[in-house]
Protein backbone atom coordinates (compact mmCIF):
# COMPACT_ATOMS: atom_id res chain seq x y z
CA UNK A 1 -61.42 169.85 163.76
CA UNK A 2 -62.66 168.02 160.51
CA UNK A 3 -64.91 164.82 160.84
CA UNK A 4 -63.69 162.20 158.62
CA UNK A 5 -66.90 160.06 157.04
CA UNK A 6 -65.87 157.03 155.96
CA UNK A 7 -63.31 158.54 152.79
CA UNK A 8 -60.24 156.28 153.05
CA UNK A 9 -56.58 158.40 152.27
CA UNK A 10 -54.12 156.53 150.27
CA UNK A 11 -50.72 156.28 151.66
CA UNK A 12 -47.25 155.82 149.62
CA UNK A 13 -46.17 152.67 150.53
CA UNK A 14 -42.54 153.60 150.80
CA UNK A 15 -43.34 156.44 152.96
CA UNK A 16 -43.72 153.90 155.81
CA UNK A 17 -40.36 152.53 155.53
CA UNK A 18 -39.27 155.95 155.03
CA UNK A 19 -40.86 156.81 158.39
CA UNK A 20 -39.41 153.43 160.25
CA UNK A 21 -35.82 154.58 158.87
CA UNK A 22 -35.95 158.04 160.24
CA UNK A 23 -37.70 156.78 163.22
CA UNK A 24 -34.62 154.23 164.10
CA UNK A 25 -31.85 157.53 163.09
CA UNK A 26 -33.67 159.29 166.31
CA UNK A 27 -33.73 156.33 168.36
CA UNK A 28 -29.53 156.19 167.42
CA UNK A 29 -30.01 152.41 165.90
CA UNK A 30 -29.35 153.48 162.48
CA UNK A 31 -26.67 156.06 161.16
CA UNK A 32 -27.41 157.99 157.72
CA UNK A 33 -25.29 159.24 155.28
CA UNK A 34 -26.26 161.06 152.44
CA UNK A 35 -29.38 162.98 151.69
CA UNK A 36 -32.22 161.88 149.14
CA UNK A 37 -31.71 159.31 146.73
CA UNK A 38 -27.92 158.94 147.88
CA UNK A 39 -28.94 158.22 151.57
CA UNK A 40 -27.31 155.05 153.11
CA UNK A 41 -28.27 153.65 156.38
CA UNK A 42 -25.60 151.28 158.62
CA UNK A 43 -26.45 149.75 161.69
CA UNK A 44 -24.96 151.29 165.11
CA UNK A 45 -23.37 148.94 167.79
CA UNK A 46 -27.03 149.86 169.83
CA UNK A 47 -29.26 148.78 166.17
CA UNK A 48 -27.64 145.64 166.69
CA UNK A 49 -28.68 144.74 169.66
CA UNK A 50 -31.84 146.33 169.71
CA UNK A 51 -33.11 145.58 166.22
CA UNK A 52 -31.25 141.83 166.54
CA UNK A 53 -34.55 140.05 167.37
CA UNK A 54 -36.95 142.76 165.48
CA UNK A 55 -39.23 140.43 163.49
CA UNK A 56 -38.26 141.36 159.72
CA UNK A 57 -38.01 139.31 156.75
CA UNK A 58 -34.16 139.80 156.59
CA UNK A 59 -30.33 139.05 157.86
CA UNK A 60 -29.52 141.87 159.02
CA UNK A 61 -26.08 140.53 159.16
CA UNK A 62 -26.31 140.16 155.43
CA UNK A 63 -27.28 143.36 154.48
CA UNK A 64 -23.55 144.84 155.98
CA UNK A 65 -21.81 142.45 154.52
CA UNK A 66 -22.91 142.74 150.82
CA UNK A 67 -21.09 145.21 149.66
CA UNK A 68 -17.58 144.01 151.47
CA UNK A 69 -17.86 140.84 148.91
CA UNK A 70 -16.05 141.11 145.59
CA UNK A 71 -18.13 140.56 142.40
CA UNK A 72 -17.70 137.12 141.26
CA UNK A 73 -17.28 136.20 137.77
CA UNK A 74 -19.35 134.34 135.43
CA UNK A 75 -19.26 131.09 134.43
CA UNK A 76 -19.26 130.65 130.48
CA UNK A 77 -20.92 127.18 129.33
CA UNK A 78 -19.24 124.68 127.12
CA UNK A 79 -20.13 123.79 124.17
């Protein structure tokens, strides 16, 4: 087994979420769709409970419920 002295490896910093979301498929709180770039996570009815008082810096609730909204339009200024 190799000794590490003191050399530091960098990490990706997305490879840690990447390794939470795969983490949460296996535990059956998430369900994927998609491979790769095209992936797309949604919460099971089990995430929600369980992941409900995870501290994160996000609604879950609103992270379902963006892509159900219809695209507003923009407001033009008068002149």
């Amino acid at each position: 087994m190799k000794k590490r002295t003191g050399e530091s490896r960098a990490i990706h910093p997305l490879a840690l979420g990447a390794a939470y979301l795969e983490y949460c498929v296996k535990q059956g709180w998430l369900a994927k769709t998609g491979e790769g770039d095209r992936a797309q996570y949604s919460l099971t009815p089990a995430g929600e409970k369980k992941l409900a008082n995870a501290p994160l810096n996000f609604d879950l609730s609103k992270m379902t419920s963006k892509g159900d909204q219809t695209k507003r339009k923009r407001r033009r200024r008068r002149i």
